[in-house]
PDB file of N, CA and C in Angstrom:
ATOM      1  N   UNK A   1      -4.989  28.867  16.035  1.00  0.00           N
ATOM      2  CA  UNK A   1      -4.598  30.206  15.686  1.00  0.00           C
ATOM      3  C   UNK A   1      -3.815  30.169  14.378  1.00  0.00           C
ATOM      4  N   UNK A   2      -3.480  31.261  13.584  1.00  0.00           N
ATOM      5  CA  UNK A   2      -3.036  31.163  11.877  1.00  0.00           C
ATOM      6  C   UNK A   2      -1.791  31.614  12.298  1.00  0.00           C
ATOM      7  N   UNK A   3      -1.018  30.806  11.959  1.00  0.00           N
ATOM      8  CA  UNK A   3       0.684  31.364  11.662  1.00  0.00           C
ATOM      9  C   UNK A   3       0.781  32.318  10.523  1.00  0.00           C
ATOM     10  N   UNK A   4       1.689  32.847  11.202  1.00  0.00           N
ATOM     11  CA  UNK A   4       2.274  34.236  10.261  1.00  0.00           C
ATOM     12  C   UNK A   4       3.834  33.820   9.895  1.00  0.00           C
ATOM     13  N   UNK A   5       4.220  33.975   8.742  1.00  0.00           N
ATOM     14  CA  UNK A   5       5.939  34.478   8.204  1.00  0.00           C
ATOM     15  C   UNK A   5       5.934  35.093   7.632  1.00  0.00           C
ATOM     16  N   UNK A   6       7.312  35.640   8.219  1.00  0.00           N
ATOM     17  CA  UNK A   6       7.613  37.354   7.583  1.00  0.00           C
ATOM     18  C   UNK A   6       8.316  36.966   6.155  1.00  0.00           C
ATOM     19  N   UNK A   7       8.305  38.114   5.650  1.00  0.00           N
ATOM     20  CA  UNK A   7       9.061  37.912   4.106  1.00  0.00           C
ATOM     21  C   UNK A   7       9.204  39.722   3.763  1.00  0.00           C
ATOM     22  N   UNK A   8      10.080  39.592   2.667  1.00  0.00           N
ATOM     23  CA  UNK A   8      10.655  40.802   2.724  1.00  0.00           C
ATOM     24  C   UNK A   8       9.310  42.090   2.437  1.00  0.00           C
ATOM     25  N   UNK A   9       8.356  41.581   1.654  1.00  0.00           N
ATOM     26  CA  UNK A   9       7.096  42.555   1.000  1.00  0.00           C
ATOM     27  C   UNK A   9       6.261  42.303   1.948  1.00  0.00           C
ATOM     28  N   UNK A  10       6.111  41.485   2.578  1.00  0.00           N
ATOM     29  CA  UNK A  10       4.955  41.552   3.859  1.00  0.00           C
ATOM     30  C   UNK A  10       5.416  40.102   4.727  1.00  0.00           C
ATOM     31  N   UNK A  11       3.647  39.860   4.874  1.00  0.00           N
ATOM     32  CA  UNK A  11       3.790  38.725   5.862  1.00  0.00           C
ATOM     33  C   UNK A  11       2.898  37.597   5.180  1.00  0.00           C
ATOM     34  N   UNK A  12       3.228  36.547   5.551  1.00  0.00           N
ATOM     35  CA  UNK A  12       1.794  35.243   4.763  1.00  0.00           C
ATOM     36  C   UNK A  12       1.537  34.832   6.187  1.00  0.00           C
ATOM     37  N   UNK A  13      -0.111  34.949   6.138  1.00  0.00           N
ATOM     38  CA  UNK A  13      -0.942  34.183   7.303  1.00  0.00           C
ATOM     39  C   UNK A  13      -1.375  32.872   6.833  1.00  0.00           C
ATOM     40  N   UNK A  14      -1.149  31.789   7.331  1.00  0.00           N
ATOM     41  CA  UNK A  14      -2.270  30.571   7.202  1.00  0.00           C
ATOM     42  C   UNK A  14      -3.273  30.162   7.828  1.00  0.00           C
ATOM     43  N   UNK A  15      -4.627  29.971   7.341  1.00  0.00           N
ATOM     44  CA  UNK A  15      -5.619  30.011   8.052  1.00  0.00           C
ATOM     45  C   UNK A  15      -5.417  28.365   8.579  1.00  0.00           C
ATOM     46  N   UNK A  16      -6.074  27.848  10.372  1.00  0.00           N
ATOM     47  CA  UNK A  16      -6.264  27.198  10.930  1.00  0.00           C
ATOM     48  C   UNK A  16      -6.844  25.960  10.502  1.00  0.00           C
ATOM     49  N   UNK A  17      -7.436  26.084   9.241  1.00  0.00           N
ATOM     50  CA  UNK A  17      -8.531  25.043   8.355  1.00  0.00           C
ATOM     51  C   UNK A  17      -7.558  24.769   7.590  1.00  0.00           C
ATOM     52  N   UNK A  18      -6.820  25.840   7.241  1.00  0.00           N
ATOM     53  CA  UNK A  18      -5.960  25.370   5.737  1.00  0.00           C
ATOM     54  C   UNK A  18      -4.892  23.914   5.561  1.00  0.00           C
ATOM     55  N   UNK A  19      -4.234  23.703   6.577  1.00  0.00           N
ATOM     56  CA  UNK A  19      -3.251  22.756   7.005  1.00  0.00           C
ATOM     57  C   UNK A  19      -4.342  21.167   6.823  1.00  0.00           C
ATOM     58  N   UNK A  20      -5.238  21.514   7.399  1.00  0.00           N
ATOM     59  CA  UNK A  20      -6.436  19.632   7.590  1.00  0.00           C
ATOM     60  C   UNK A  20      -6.938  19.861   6.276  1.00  0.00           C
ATOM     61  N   UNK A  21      -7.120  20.323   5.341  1.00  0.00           N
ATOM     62  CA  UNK A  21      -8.022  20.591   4.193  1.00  0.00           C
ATOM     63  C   UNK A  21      -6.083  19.873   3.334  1.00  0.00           C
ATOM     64  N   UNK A  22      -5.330  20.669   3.725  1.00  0.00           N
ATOM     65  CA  UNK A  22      -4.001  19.643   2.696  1.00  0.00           C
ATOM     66  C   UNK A  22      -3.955  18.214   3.066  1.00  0.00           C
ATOM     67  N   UNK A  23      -4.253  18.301   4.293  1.00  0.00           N
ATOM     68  CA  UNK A  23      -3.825  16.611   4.685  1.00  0.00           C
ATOM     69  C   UNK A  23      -4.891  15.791   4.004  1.00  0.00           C
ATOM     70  N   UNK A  24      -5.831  16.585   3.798  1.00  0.00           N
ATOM     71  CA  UNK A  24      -7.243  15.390   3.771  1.00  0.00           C
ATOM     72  C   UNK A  24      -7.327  15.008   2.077  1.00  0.00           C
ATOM     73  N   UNK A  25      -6.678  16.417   1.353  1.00  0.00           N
ATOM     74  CA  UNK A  25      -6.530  15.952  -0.181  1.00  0.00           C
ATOM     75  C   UNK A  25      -5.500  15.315  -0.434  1.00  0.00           C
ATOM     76  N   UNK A  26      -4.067  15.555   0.014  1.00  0.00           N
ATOM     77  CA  UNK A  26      -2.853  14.444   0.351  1.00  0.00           C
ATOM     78  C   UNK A  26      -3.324  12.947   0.165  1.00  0.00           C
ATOM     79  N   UNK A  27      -4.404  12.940   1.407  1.00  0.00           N
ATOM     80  CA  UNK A  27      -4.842  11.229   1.797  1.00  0.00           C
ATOM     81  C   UNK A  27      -5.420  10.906   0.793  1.00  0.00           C
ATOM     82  N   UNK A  28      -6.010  11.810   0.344  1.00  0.00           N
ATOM     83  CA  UNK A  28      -6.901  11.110  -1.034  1.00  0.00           C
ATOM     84  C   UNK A  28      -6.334  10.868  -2.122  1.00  0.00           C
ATOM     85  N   UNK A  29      -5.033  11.318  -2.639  1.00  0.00           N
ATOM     86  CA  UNK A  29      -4.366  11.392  -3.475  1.00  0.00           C
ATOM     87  C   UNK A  29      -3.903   9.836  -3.753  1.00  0.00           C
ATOM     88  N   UNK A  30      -3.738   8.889  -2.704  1.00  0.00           N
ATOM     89  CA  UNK A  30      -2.928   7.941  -2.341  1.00  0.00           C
ATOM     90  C   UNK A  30      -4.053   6.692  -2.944  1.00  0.00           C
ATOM     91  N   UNK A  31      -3.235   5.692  -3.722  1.00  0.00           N
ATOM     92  CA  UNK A  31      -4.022   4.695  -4.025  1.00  0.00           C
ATOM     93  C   UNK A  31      -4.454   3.782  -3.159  1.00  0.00           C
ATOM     94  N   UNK A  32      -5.925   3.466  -2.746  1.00  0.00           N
ATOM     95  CA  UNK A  32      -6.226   2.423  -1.907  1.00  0.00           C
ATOM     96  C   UNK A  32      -7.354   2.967  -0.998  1.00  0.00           C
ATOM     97  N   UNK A  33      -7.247   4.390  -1.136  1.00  0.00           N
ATOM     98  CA  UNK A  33      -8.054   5.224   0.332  1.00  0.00           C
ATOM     99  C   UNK A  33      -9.216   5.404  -0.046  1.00  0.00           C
ATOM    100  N   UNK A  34      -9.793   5.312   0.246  1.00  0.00           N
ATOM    101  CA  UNK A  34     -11.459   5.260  -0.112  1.00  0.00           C
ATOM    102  C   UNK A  34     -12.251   6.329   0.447  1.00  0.00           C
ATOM    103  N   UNK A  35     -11.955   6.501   1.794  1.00  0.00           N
ATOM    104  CA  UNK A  35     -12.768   7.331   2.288  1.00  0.00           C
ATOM    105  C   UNK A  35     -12.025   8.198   3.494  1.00  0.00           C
ATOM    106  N   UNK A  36     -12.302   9.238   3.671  1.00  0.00           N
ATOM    107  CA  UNK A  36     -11.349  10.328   4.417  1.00  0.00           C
ATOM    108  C   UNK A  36     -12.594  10.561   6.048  1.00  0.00           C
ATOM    109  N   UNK A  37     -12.377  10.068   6.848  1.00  0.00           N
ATOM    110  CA  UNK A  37     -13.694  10.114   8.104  1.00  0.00           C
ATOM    111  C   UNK A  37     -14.949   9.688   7.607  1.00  0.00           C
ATOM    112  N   UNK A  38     -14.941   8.410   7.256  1.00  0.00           N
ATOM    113  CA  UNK A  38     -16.162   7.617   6.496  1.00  0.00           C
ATOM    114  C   UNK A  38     -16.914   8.682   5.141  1.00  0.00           C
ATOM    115  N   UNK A  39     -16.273   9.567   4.892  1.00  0.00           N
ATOM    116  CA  UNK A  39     -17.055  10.489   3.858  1.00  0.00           C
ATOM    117  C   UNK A  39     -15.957  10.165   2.373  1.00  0.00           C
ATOM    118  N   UNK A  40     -16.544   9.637   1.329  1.00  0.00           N
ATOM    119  CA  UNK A  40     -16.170   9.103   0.116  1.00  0.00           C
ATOM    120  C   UNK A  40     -15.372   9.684  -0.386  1.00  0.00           C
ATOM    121  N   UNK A  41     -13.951   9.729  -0.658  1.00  0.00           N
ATOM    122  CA  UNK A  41     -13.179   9.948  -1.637  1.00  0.00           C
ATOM    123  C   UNK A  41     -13.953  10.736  -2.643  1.00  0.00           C
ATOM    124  N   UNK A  42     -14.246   9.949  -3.538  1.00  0.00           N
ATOM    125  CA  UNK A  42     -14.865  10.919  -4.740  1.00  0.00           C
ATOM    126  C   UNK A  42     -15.839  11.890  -4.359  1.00  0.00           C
ATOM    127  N   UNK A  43     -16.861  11.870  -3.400  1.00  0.00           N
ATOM    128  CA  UNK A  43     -17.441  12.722  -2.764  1.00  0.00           C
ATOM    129  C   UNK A  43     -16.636  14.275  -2.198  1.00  0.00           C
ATOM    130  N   UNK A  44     -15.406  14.046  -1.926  1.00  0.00           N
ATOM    131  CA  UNK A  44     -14.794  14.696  -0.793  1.00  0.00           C
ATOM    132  C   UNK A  44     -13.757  15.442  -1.698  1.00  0.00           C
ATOM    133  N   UNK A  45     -13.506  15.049  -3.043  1.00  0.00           N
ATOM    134  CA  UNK A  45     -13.032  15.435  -3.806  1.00  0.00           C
ATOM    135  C   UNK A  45     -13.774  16.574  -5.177  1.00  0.00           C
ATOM    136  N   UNK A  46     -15.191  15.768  -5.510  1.00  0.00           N
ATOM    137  CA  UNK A  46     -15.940  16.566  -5.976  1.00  0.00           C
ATOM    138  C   UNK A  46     -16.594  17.985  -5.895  1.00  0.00           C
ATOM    139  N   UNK A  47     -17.240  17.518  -4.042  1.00  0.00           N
ATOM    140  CA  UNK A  47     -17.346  18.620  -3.049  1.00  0.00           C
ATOM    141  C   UNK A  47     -16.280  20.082  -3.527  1.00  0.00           C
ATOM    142  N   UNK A  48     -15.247  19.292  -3.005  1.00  0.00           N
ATOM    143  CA  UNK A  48     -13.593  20.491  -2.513  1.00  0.00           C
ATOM    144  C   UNK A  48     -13.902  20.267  -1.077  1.00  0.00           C
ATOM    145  N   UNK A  49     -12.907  20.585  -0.324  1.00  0.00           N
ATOM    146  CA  UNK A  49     -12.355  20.670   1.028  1.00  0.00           C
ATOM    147  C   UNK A  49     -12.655  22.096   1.310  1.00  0.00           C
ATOM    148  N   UNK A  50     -13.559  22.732   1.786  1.00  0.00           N
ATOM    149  CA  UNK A  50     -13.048  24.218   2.099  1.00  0.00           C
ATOM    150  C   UNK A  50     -13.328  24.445   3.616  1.00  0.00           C
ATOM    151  N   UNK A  51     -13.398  23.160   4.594  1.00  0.00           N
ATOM    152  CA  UNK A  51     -12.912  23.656   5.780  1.00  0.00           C
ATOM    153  C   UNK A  51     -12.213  22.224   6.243  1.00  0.00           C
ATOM    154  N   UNK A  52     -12.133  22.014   7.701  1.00  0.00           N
ATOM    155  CA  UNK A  52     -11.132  20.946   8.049  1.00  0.00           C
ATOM    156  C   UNK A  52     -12.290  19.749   7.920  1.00  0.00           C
ATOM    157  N   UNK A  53     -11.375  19.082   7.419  1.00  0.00           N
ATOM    158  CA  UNK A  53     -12.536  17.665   7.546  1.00  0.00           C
ATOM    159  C   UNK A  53     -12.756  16.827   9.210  1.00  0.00           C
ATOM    160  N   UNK A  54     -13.834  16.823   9.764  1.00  0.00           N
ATOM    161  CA  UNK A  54     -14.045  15.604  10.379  1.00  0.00           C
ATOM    162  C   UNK A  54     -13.014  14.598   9.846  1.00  0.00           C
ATOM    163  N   UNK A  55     -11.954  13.535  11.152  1.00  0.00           N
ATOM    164  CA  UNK A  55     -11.565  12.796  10.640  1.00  0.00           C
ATOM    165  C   UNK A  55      -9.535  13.444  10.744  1.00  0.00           C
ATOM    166  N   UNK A  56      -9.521  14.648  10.525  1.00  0.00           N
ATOM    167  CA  UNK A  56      -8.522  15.252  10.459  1.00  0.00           C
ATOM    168  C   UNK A  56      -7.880  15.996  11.550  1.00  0.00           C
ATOM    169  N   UNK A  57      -7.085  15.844  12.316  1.00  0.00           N
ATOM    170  CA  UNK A  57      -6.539  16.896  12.922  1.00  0.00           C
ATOM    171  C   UNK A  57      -5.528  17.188  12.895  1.00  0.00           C
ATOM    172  N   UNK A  58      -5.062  18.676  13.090  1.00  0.00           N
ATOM    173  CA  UNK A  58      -3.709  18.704  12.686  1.00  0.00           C
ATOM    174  C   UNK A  58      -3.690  20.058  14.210  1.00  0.00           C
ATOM    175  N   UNK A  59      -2.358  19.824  15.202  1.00  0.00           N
ATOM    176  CA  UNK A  59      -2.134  20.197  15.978  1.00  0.00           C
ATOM    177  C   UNK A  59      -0.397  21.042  15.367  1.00  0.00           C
ATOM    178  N   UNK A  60      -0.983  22.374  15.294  1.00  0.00           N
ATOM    179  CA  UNK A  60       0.692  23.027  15.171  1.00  0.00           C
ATOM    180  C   UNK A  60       1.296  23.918  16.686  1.00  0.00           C
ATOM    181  N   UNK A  61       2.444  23.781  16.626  1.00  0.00           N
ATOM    182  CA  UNK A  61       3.314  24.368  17.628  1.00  0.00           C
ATOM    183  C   UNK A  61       4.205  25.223  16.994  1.00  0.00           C
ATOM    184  N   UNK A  62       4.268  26.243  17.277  1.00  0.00           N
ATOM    185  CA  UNK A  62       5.373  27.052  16.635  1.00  0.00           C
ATOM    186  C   UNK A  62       5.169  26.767  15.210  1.00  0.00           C
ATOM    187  N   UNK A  63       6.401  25.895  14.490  1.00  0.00           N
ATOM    188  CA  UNK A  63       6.684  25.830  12.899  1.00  0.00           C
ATOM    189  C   UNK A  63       6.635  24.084  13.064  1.00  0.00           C
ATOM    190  N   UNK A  64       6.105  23.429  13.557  1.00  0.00           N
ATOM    191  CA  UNK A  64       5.898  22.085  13.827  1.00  0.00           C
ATOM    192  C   UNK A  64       4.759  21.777  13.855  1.00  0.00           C
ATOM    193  N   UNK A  65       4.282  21.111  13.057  1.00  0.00           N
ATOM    194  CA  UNK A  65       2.785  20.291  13.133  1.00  0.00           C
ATOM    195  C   UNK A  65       3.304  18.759  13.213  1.00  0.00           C
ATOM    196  N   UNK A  66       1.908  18.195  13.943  1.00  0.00           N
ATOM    197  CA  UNK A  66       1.989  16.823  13.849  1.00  0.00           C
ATOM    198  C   UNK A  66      -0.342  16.663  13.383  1.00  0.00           C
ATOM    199  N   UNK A  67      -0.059  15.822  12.936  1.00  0.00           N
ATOM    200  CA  UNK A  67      -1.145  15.220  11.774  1.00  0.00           C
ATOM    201  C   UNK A  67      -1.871  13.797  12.507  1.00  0.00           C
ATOM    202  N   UNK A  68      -2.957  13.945  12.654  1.00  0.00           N
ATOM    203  CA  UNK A  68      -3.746  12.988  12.669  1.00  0.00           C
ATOM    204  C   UNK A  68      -5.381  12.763  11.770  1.00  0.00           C
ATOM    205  N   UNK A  69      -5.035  11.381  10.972  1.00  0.00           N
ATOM    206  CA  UNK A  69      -5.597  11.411  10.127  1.00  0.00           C
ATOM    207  C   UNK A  69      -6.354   9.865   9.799  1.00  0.00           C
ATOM    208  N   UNK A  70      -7.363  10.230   9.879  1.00  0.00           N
ATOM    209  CA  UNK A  70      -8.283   8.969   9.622  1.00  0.00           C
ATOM    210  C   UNK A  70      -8.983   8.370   8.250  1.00  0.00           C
ATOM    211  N   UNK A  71      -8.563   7.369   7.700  1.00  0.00           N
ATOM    212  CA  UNK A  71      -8.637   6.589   6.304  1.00  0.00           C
ATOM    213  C   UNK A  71      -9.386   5.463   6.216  1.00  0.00           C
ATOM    214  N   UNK A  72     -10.159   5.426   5.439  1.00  0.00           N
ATOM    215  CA  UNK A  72     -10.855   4.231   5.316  1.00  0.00           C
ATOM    216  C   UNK A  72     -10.100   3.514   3.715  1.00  0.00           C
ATOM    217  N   UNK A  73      -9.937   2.026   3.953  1.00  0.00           N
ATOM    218  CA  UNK A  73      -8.788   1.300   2.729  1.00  0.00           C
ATOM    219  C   UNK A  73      -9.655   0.375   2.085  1.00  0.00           C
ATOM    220  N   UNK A  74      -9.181   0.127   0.882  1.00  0.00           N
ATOM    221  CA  UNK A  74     -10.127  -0.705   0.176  1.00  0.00           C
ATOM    222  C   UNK A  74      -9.230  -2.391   0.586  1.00  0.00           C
ATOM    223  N   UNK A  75      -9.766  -2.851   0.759  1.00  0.00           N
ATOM    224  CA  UNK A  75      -9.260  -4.702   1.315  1.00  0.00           C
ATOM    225  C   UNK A  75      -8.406  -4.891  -0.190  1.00  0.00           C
ATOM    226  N   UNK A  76      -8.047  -4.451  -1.103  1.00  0.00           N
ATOM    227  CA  UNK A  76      -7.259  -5.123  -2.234  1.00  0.00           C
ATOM    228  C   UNK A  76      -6.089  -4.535  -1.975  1.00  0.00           C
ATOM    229  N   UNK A  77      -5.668  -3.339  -1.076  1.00  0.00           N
ATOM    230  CA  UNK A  77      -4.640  -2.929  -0.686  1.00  0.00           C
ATOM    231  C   UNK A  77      -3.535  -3.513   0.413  1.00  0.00           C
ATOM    232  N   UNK A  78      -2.762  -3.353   0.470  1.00  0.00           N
ATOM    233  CA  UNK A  78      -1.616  -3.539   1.767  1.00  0.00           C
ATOM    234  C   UNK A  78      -2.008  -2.797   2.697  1.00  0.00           C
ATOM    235  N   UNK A  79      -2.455  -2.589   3.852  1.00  0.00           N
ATOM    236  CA  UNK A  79      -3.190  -1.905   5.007  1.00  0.00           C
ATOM    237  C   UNK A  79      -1.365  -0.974   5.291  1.00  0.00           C
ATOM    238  N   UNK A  80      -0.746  -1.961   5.902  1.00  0.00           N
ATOM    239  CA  UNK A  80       0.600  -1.004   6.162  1.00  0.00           C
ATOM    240  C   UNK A  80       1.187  -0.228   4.954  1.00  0.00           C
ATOM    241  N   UNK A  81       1.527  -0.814   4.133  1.00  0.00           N
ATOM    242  CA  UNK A  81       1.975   0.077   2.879  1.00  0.00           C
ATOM    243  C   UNK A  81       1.202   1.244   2.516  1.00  0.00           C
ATOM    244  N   UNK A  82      -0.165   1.234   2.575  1.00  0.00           N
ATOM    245  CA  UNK A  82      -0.921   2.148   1.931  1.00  0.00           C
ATOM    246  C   UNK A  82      -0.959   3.474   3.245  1.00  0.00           C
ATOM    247  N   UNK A  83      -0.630   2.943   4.383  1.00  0.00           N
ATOM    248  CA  UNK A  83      -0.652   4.241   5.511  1.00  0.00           C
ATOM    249  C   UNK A  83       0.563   4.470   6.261  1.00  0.00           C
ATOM    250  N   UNK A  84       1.635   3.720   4.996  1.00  0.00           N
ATOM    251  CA  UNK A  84       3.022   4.427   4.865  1.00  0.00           C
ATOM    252  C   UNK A  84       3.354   5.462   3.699  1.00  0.00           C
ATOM    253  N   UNK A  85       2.503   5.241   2.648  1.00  0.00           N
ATOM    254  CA  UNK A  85       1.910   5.871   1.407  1.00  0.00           C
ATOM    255  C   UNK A  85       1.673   7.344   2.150  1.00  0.00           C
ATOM    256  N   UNK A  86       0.168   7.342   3.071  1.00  0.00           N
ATOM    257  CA  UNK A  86      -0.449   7.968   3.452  1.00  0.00           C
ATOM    258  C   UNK A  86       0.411   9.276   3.829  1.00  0.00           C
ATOM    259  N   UNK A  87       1.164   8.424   4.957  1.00  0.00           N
ATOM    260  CA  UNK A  87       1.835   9.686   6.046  1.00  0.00           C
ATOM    261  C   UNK A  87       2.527  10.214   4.883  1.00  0.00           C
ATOM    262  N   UNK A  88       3.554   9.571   4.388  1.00  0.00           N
ATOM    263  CA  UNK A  88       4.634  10.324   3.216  1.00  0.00           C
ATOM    264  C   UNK A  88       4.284  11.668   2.554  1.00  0.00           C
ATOM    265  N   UNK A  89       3.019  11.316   1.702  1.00  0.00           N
ATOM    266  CA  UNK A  89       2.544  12.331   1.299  1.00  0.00           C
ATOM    267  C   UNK A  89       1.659  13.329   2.003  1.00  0.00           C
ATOM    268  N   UNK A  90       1.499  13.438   3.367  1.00  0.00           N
ATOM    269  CA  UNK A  90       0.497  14.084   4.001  1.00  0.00           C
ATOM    270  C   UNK A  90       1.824  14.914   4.228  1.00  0.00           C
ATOM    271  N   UNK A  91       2.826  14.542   4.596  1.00  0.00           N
ATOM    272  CA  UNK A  91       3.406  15.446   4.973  1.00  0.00           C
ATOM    273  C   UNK A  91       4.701  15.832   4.175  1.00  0.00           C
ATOM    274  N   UNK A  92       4.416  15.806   3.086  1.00  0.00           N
ATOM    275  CA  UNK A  92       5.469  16.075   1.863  1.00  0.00           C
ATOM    276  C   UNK A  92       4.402  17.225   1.478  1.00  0.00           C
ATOM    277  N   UNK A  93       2.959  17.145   1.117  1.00  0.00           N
ATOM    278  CA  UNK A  93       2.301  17.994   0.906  1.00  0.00           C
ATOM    279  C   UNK A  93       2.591  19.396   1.762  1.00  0.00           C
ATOM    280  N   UNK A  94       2.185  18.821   3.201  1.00  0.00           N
ATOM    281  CA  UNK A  94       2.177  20.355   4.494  1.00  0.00           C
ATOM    282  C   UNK A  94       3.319  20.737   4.147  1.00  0.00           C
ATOM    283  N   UNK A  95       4.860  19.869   3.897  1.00  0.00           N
ATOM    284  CA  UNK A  95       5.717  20.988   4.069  1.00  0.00           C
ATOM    285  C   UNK A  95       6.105  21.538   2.983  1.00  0.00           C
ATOM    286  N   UNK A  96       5.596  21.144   1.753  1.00  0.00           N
ATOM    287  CA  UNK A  96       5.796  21.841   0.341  1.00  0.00           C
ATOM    288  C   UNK A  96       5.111  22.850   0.307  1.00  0.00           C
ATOM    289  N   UNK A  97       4.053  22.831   0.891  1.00  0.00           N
ATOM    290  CA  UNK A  97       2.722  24.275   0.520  1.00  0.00           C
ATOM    291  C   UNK A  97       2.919  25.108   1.973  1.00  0.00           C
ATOM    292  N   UNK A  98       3.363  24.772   2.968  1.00  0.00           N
ATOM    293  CA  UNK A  98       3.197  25.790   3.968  1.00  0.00           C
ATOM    294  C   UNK A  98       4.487  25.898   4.746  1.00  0.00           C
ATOM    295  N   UNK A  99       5.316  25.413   4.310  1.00  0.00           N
ATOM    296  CA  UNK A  99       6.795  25.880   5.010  1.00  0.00           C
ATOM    297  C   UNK A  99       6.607  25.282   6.535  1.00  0.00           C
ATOM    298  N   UNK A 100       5.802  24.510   7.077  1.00  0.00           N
ATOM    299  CA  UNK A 100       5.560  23.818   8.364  1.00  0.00           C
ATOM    300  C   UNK A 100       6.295  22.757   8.625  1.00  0.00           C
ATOM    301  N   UNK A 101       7.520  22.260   9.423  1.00  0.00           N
ATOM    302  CA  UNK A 101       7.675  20.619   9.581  1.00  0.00           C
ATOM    303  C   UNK A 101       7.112  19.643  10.082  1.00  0.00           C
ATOM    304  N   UNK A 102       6.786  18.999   9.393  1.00  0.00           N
ATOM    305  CA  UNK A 102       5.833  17.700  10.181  1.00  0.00           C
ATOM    306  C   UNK A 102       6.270  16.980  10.580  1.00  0.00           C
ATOM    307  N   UNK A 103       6.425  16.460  12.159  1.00  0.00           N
ATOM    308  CA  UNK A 103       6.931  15.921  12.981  1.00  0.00           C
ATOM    309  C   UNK A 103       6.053  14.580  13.274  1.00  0.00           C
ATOM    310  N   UNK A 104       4.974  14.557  12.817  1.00  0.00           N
ATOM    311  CA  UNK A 104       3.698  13.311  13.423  1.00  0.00           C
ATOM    312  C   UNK A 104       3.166  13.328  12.182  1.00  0.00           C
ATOM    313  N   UNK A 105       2.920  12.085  11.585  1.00  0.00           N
ATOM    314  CA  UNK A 105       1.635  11.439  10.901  1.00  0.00           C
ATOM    315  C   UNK A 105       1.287  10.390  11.165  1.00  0.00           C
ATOM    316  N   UNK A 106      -0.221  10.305  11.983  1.00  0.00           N
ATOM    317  CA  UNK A 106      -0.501   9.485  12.613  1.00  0.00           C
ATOM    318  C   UNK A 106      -1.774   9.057  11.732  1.00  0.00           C
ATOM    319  N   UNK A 107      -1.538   7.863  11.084  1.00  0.00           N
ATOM    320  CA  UNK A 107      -3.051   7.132  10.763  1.00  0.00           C
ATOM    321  C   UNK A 107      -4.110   6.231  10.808  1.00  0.00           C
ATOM    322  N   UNK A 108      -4.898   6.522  11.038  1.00  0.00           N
ATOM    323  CA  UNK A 108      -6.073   5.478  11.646  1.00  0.00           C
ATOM    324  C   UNK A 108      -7.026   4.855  10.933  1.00  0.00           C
ATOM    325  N   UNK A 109      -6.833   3.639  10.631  1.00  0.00           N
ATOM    326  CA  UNK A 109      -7.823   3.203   9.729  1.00  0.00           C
ATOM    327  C   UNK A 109      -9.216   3.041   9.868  1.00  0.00           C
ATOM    328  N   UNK A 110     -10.098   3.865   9.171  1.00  0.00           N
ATOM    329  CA  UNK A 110     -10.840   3.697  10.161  1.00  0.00           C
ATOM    330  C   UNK A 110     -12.374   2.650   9.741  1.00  0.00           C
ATOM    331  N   UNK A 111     -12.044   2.119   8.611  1.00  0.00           N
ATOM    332  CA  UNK A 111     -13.060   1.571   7.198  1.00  0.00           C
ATOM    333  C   UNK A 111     -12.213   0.444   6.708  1.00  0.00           C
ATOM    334  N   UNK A 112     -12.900  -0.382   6.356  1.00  0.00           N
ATOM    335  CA  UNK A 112     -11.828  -1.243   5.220  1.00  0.00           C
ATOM    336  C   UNK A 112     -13.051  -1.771   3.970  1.00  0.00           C
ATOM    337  N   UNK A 113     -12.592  -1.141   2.615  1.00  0.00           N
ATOM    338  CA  UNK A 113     -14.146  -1.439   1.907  1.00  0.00           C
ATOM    339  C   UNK A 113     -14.024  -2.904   1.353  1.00  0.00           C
ATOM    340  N   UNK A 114     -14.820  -4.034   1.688  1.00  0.00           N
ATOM    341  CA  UNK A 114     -14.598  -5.542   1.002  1.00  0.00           C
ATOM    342  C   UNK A 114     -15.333  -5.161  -0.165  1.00  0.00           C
ATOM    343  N   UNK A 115     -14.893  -6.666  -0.552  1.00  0.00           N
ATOM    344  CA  UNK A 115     -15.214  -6.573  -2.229  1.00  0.00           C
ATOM    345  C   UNK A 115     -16.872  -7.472  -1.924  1.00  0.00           C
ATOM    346  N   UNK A 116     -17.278  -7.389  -3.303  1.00  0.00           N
ATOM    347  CA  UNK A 116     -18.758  -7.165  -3.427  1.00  0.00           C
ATOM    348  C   UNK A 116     -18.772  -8.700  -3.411  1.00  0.00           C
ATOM    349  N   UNK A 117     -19.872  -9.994  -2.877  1.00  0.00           N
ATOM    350  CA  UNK A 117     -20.183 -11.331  -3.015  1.00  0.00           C
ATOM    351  C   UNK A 117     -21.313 -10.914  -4.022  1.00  0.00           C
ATOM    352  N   UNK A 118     -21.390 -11.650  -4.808  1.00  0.00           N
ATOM    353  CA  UNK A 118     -22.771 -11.894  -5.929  1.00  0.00           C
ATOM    354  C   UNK A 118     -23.197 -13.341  -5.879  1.00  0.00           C
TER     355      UNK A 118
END
């Protein structure tokens, strides 16, 4: 369902898609992530996000969301660092753009891309 806040000239609704569509460009933002629910970074970026991604969920309560979010990492990265990276900004994003606190960022790796043998 879309949360509503009041404000003095009206009200702002957020649509239900809108919250997984931040998390999923958040994740991509982050160096190392390759792929957002096995679907390509640059793909997923080119595209645009304009509904929730496969891969994403984001469960809100009241003014509390918690985030679950699935990443595929490239093997030249730190696996922990990069989905301490992850959460940070997934939810520095939600609560900069939608006034929501994020209580959960949960990430799942779900890919790891190796490097090429020749």
């Amino acid at each position: 369902m879309a949360k509503e806040a009041s404000a003095k000239i009206g009200s702002l609704r957020i649509a239900d898609d809108v919250v997984p569509v931040i998390a999923a460009l958040a994740a991509t933002e982050v160096d190392g992530v390759v792929s957002i629910a096995d679907k390509n970074v640059k793909e997923v970026v080119k595209r645009g996000v304009r509904k929730a991604p496969k891969g994403v969920r984001v469960e809100i309560n009241g003014r509390q969301a918690k985030v679950d979010v699935s990443v595929g990492i490239d093997s030249v990265y730190n696996v922990p660092e990069t989905s301490r990276k992850v959460q940070e900004r997934v939810k520095t994003s939600i609560e900069t753009m939608t006034g929501l606190e994020v209580v959960d960022v949960n990430v799942r790796i779900s890919s790891v891309l190796l490097p090429k043998f020749e």
